[in-house]
Every structure is written in C-alpha cells, then in structure tokens.
Protein backbone atom coordinates (compact mmCIF):
# COMPACT_ATOMS: atom_id res chain seq x y z
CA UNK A 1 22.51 -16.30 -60.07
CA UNK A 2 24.87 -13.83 -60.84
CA UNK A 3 26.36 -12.05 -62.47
CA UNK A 4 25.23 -9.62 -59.31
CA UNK A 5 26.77 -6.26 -61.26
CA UNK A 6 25.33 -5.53 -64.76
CA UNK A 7 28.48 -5.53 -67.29
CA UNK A 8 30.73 -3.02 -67.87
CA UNK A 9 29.46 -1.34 -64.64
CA UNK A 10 29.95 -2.15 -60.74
CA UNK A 11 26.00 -1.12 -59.35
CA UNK A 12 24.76 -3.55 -56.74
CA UNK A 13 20.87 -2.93 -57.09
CA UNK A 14 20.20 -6.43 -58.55
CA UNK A 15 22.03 -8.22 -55.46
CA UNK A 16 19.93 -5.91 -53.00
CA UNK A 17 16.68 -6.60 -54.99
CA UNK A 18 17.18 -10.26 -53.99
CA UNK A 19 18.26 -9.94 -50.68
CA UNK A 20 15.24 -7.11 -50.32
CA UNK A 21 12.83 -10.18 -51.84
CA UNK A 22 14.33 -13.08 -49.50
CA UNK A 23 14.19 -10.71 -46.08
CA UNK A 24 10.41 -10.21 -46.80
CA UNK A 25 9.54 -14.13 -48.00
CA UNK A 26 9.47 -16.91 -45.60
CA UNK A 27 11.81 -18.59 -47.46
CA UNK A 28 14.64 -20.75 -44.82
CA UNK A 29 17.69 -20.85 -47.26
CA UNK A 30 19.01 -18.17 -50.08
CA UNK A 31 21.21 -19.67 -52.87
CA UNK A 32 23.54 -17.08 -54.15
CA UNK A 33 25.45 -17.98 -57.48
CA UNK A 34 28.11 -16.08 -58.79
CA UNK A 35 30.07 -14.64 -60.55
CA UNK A 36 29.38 -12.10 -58.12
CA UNK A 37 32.52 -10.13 -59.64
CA UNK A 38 33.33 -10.64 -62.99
CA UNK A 39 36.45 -9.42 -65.76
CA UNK A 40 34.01 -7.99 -67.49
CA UNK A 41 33.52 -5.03 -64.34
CA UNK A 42 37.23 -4.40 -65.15
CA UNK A 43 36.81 -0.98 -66.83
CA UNK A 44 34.71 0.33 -64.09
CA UNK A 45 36.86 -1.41 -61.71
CA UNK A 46 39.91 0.54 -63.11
CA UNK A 47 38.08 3.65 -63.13
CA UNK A 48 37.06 3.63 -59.73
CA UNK A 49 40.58 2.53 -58.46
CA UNK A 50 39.28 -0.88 -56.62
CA UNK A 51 40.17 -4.17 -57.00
CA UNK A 52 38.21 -7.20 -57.42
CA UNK A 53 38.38 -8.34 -54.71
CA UNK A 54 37.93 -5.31 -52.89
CA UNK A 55 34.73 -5.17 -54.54
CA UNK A 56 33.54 -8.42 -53.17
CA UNK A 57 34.57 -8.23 -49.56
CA UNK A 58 33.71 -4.34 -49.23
CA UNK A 59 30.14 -4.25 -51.03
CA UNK A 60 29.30 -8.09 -51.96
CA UNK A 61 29.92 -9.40 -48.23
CA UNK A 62 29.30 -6.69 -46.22
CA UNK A 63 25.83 -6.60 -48.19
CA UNK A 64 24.95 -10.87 -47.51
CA UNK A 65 26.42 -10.34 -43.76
CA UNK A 66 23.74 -7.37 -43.33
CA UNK A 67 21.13 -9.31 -44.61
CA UNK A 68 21.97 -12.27 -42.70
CA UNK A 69 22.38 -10.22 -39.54
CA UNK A 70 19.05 -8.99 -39.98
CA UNK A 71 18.13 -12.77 -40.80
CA UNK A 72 19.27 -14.59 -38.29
CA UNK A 73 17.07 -17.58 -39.03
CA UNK A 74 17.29 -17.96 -42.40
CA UNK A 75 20.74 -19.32 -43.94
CA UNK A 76 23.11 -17.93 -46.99
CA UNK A 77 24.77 -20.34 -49.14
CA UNK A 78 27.68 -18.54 -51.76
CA UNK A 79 28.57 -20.70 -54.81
CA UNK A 80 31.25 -19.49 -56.66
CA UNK A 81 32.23 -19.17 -60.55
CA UNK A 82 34.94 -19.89 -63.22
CA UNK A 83 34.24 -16.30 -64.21
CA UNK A 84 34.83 -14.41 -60.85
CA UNK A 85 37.84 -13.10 -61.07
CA UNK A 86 38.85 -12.64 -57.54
CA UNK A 87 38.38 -16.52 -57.03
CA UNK A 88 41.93 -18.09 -56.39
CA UNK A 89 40.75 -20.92 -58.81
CA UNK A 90 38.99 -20.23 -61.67
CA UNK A 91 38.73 -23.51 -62.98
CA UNK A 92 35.60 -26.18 -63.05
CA UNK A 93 35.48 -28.45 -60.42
CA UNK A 94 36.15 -25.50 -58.14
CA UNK A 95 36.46 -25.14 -54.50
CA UNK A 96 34.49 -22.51 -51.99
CA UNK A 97 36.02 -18.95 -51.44
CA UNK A 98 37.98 -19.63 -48.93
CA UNK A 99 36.93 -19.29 -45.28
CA UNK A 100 39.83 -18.06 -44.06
CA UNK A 101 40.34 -14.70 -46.65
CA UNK A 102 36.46 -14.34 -47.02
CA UNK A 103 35.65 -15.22 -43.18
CA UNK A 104 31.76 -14.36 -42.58
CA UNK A 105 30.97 -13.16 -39.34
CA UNK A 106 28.32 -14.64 -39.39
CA UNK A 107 27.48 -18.35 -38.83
CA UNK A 108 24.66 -18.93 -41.23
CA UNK A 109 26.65 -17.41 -44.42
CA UNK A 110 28.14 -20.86 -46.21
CA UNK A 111 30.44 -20.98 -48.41
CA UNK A 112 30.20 -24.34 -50.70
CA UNK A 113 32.24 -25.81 -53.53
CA UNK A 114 30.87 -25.25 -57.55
CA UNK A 115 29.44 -27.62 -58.11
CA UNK A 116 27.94 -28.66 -54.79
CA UNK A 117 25.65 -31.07 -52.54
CA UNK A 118 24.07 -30.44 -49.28
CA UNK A 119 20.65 -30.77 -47.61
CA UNK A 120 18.00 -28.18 -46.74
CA UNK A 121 15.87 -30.31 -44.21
CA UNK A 122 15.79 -33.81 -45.53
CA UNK A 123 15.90 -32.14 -49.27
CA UNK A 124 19.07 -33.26 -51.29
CA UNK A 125 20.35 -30.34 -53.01
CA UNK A 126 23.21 -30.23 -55.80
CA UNK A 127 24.44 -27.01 -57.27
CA UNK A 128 26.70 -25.97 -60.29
CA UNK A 129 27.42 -22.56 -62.06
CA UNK A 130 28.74 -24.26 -64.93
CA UNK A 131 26.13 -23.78 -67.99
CA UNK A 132 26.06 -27.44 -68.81
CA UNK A 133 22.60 -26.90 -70.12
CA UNK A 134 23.87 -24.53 -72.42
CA UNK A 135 27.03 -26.53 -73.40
CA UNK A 136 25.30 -29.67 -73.71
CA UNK A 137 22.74 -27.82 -76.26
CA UNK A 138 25.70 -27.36 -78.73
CA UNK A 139 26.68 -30.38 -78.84
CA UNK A 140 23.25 -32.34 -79.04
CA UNK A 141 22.60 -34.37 -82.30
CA UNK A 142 19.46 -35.75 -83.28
CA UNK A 143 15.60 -34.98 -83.55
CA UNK A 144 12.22 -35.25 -81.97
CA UNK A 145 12.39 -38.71 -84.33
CA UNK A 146 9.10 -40.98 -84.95
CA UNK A 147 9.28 -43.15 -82.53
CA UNK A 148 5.45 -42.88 -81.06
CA UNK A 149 6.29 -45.86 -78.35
CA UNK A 150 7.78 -43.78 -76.00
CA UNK A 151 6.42 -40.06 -74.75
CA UNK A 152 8.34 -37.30 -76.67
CA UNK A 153 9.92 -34.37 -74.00
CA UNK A 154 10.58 -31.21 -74.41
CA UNK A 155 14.31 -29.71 -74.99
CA UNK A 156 15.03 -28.75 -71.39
CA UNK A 157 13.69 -31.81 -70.03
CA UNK A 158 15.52 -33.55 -72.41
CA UNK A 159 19.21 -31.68 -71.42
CA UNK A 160 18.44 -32.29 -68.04
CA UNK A 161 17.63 -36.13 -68.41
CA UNK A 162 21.60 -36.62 -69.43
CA UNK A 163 22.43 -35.74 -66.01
CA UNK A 164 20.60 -38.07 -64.07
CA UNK A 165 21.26 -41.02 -66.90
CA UNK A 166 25.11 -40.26 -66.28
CA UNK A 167 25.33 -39.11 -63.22
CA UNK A 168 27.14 -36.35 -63.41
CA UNK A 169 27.12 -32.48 -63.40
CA UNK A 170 28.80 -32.63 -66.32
CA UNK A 171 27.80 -35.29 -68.40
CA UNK A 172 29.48 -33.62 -71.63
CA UNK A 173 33.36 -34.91 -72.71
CA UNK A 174 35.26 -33.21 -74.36
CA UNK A 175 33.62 -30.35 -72.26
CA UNK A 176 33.13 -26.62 -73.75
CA UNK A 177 36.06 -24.65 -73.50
CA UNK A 178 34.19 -22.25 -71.79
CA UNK A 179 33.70 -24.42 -68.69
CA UNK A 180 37.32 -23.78 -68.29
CA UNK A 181 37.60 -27.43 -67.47
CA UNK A 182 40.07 -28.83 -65.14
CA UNK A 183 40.43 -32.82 -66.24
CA UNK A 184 42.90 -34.27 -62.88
CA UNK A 185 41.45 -36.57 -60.82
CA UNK A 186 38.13 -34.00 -61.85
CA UNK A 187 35.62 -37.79 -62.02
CA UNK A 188 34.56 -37.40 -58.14
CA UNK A 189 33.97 -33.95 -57.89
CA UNK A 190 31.48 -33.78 -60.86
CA UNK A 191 29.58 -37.03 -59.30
CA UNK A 192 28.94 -35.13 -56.34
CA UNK A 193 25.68 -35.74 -54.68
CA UNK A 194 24.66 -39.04 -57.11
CA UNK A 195 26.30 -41.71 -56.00
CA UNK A 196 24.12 -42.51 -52.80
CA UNK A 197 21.09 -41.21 -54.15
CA UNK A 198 20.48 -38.52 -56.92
CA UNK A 199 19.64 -35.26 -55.62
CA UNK A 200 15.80 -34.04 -54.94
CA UNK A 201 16.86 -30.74 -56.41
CA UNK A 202 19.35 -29.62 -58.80
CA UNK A 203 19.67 -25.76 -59.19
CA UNK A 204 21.72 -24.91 -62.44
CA UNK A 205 22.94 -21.70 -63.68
CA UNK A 206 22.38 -21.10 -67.43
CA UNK A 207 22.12 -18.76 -70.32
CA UNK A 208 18.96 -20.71 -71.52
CA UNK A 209 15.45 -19.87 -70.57
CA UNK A 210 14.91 -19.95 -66.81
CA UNK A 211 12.22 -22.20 -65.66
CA UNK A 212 11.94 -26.07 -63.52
CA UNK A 213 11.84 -29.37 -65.30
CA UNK A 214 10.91 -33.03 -63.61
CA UNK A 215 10.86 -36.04 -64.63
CA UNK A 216 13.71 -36.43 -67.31
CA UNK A 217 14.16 -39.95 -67.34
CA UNK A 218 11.36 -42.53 -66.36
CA UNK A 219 11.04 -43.74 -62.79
CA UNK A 220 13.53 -40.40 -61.81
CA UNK A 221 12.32 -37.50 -59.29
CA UNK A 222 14.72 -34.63 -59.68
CA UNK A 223 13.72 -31.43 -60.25
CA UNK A 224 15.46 -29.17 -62.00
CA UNK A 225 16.06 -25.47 -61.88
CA UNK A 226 17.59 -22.75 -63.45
CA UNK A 227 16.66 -19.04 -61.87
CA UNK A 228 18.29 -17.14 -65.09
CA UNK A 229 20.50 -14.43 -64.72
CA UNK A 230 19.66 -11.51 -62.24
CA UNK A 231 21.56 -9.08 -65.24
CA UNK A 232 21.80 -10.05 -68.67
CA UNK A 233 23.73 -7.52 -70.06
CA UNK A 234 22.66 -4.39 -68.77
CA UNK A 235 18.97 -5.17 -68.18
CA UNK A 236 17.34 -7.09 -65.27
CA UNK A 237 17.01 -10.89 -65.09
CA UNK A 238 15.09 -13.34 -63.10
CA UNK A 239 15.46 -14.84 -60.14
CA UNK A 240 12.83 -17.98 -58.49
CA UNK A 241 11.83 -18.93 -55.28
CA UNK A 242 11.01 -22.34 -54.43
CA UNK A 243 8.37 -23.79 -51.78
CA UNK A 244 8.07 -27.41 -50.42
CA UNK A 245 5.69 -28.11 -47.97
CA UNK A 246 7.27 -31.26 -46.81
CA UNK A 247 6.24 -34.94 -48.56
CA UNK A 248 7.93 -38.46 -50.19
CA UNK A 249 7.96 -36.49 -53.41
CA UNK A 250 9.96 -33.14 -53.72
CA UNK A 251 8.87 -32.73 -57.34
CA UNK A 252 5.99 -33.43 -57.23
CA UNK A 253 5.05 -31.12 -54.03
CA UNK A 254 7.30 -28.19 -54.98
CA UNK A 255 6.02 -24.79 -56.00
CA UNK A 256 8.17 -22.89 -58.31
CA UNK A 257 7.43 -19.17 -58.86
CA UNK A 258 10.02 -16.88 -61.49
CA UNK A 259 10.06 -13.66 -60.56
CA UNK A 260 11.29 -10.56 -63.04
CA UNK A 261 13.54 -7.96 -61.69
C-alpha cells in the first residue's frame, strides 16, 4: 500500500520494486493501495512543474499498464485514497478513479471503490485504505482484564474482531477526523461485502505493525491483513504476498509471507 513516492519527493522505485516482485512470483492478482500521489509530493511536484495528476497517469499508469502488458495473466486491482490528491473525491466511502479519465488499456487493470469487495476465485475479498486499525486504537478503552473464562487475544486481533462483530469497515462513530468521513447515506457502503457472508479476506491499510490476524471473534474465519506501508517517510516499507492453495478454510490454508523493501 502506498504511499508509492517517499514524502517530500516524487521517485517511483518502491512502486517498481513491487511490480518487479509480482512479475517474478506466481502470484494471480496484485492489490495496489494508494495514495499513489499524495499533497505531501507537492513541493517536488511544484519544482518539477507537473501536476498531480500528471504524475499518476504519466509515471503511476503507464508503469501498472507495462507490467500488466507484460502480465497478461495475472490481474491489477487500484484502490484509491482520501489522501491522493488527484482523486475527484477525497472523502471516505469513496468511489474508483474513474474509468473514463484514468481508462487502462488494458483489460486486467481494475479499478475498485475504497473500501471494496470482490472475489479472487471463490475467495471473498474486502478492501479499505482507511486506517481503521489505527483509528480504532485511539479510541479503545479497557484492559487485558481478569477474566480467565474466556482466551485473552492479542491487540491486533482484538481491533480486527470489532469489524466482523459490527460488520462494518468502519465500525468506529464518531469516526477520526482523519478518515475524512463522509456521513450521507455512507451505512451501505461501509457494510460492503458482510451482509451475505463476511469476507474470507480483509486487506487493510494501516500505520500499525504489518502482519495477518484470524480468528477475532469465536466461530469467525476472516483473515486479516495489513501489508504496511511500501515508504514510511523516506525509508522503505513492507509489502506481503499471500498464497492459498485452495480449501473450505481460507485462514486456515493461507500462507502469509512480509517481505522488506
């Protein structure tokens, strides 16, 4: 997840050290999350005469369209950000880029709403750049307790079990001010993907320590992921990749490997 430029600067080498990664993995589907331009590449931005979104169609696209060229096979999925600043809408629930100004030529670049759902053969996948995890964290009251009835979880697991318990993507009201929340008629967009049946995988963008999580409530399946940051600041992140070799269980038969920049 992004964002893709380090801040301050506009240098692409952490977006084309994941795209170099996903070309030479067997991997079927790439989940980009942005911000993939942010405000805070405004001084370089300024300096180098170019707009933001100049920066994404010129060097973000034309760097995902060459990769999926070259991958024909394996499928791109874009979801955007509150924080990049070329988006039309930078408020949470937010829709795709649209297809129609950032048109990819080719067909297995997607372009999906923040947050998202969609499914990766049979696997029920929901996705959101908005750092509930983080948000969520402030606002938490209460202990570890002594309650030795019921098995104590860790802190992640814990976040993440709120969730599933309410379904929602955004289980926290009155939200963060940094999710640069958008309240109308906002109740269906941030149930996305739990009303049928809650999603096999959730992939979540955060500030907090990368890393998967299962089993947050009892009798619930969802894994959880955050891949970190590919920048934070002006030093290299993380990014994961995730294998499932088919099965009833998608937690339980996943293999989730961080990877440093």
């Amino acid at each position: 997840s992004g964002p893709s430029p380090p801040n301050d600067v506009l240098m692409w080498e952490p977006l084309d050290d994941v795209l170099h990664e996903a070309a030479n993995k067997t991997n079927n589907v790439i989940i980009l999350m942005g911000p993939f331009v942010s405000d805070e590449n405004i001084k370089h931005a300024l300096a180098n005469n170019i707009t933001y979104k100049q920066a994404f169609e010129e060097i973000v696209m034309k760097k995902i369209e060459a990769f999926a060229k070259q991958c024909p096979n394996k499928r791109v999925v874009l979801v955007p950000s509150v924080k990049d600043a070329f988006h039309r809408y930078c408020a949470f629930p937010q829709p795709p880029f649209p297809n129609q100004t950032y048109s990819s030529k080719c067909k297995n670049v997607h372009f999906v709403a923040n947050p998202a759902a969609f499914e990766v053969n049979g696997v029920r996948v929901a996705a959101s750049t908005c750092d509930i995890l983080k948000h969520l964290s402030g606002f938490e009251r209460g202990g570890k307790g002594k309650n030795t009835e019921k098995p104590q979880t860790d802190r992640m697991t814990r976040l993440c079990s709120h969730l599933v318990g309410q379904k929602s993507v955004y289980p926290l009201f009155p939200p963060h001010p940094d999710a640069n929340f958008e309240s109308h008629d906002a109740t269906v967009p941030l149930r996305v993907g739990m009303d049928e049946r809650v999603p096999d995988l959730i992939v979540l963008s955060s500030d907090l320590a990368a890393g998967g999580w299962k089993n947050a409530l009892s009798g619930n399946k969802t894994m959880f992921v955050n891949p970190g940051k590919v920048c934070r600041g002006v030093n290299a992140g993380t990014f994961c990749k995730l294998s499932f070799s088919g099965g009833e269980d998608f937690a339980d038969s996943a293999r989730l490997e961080l990877h440093k920049l």
